[in-house]
Protein backbone atom coordinates (compact mmCIF):
# COMPACT_ATOMS: atom_id res chain seq x y z
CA UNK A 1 32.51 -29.81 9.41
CA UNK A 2 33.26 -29.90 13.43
CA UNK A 3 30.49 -29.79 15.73
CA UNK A 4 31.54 -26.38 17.02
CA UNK A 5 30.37 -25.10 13.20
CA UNK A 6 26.88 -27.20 13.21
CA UNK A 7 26.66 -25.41 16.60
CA UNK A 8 26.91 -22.50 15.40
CA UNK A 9 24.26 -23.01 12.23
CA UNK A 10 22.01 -24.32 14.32
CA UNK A 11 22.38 -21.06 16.64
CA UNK A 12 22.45 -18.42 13.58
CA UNK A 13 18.67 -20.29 12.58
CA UNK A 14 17.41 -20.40 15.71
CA UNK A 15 17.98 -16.72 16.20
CA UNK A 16 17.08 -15.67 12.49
CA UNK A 17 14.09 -17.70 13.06
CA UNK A 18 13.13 -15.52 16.03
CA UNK A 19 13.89 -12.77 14.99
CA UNK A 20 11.99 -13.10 12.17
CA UNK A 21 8.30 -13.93 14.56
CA UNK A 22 9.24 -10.09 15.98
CA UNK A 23 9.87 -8.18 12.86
CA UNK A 24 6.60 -9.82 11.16
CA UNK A 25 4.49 -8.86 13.91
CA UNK A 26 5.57 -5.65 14.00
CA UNK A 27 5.30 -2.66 10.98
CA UNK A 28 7.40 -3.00 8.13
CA UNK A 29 10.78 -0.55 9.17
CA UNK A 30 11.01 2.76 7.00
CA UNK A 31 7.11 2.42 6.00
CA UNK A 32 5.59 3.79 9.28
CA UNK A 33 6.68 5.35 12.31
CA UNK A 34 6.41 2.74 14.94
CA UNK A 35 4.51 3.42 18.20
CA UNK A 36 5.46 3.16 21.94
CA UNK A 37 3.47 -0.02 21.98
CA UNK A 38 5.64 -1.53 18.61
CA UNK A 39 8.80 -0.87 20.68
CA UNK A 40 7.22 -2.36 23.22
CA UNK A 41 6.73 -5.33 21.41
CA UNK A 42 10.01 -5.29 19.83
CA UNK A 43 11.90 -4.93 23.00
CA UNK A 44 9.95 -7.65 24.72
CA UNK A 45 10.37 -10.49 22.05
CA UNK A 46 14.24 -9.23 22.05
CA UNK A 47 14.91 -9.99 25.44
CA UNK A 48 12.95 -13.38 25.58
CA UNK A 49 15.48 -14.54 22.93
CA UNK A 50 17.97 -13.55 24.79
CA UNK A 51 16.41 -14.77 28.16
CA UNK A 52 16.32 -18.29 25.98
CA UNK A 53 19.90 -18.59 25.13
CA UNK A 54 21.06 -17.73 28.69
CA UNK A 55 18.78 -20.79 30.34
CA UNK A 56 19.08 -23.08 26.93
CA UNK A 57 22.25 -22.03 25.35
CA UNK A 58 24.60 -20.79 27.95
CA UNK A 59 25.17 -16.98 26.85
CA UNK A 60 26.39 -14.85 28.67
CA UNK A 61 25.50 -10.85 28.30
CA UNK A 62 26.59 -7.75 29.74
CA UNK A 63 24.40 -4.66 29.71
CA UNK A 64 25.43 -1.20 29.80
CA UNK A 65 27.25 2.02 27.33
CA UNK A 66 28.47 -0.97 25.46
CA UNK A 67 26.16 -4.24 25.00
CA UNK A 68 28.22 -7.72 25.14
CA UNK A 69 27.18 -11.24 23.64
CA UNK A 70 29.17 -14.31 24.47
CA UNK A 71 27.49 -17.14 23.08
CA UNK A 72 29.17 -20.71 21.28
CA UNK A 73 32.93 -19.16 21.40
CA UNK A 74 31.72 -15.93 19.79
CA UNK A 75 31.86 -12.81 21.31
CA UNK A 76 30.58 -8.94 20.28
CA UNK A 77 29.67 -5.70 20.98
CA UNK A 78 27.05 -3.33 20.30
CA UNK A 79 26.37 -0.14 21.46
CA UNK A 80 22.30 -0.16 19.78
CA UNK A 81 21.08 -2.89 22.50
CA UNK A 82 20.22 -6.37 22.55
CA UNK A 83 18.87 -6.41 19.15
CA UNK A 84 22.00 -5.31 17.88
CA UNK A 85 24.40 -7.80 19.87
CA UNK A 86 22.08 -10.37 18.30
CA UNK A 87 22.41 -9.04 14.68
CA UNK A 88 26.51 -8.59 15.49
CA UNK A 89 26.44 -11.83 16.84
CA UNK A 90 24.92 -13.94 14.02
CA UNK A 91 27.32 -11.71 11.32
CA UNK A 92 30.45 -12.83 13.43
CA UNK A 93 29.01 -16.45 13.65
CA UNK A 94 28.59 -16.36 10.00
CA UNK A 95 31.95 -15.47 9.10
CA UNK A 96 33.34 -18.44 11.40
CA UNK A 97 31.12 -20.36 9.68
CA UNK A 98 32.60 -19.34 6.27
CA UNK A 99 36.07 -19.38 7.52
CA UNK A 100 35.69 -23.58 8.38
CA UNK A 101 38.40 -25.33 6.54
CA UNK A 102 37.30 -28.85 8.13
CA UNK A 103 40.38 -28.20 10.68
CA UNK A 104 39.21 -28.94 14.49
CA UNK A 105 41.86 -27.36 16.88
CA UNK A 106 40.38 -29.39 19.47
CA UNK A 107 40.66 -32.80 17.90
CA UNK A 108 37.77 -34.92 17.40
CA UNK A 109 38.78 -38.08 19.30
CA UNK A 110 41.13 -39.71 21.20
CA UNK A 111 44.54 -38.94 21.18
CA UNK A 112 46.94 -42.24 20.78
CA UNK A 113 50.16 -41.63 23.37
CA UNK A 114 53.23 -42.92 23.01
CA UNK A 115 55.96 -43.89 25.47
CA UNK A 116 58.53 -41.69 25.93
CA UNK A 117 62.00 -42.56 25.67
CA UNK A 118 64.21 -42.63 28.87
């Protein structure tokens, strides 16, 4: 496992984890019809997680017909909003996850060189 893909876990918690805090504060979806004030809610505890991973993480995220989310290599789209990049985001994470065959394009250390020949 390369660091990239404990990266990556450790990400795909830390979101889950918050996303979880806003959805258990909030009423259960299908049961009741949320009010102004639950969107409110909603939409405020979405953008302070994604206020967090631009200052802690690095992400980068571009508003507008089309929602972007560039965070740890990964990169999607969503046209629902921030709590849909976020959802996108930790399905595409997931699958590069899965995908890890233990291969690191990057290398993992130093690199011995050898002399060319003249």
């Amino acid at each position: 496992m390369t660091l990239w893909i404990e990266n990556l876990q450790r990400l795909v918690s830390l979101i889950e984890g918050h996303m979880a805090e806003i959805d258990s504060a909030l009423p259960p979806n299908g049961t009741t019809t949320w009010s102004h004030d639950d969107w409110k809610k909603h939409d405020a505890g979405v953008d302070k997680i994604i206020s967090g991973l631009k200052t802690g993480e690095g992400a980068r995220i571009k508003d507008g017909s089309e929602c972007r989310l560039v965070l740890a290599g990964v990169s999607v789209t969503c046209t629902s909003g921030h709590h849909g990049v976020l959802r996108n985001w930790m399905n595409a994470a997931r699958k590069k996850i899965a995908a890890d065959d233990g291969f690191n394009p990057h290398g993992s250390g130093p690199v011995l060189i050898e002399p060319r020949e003249a």
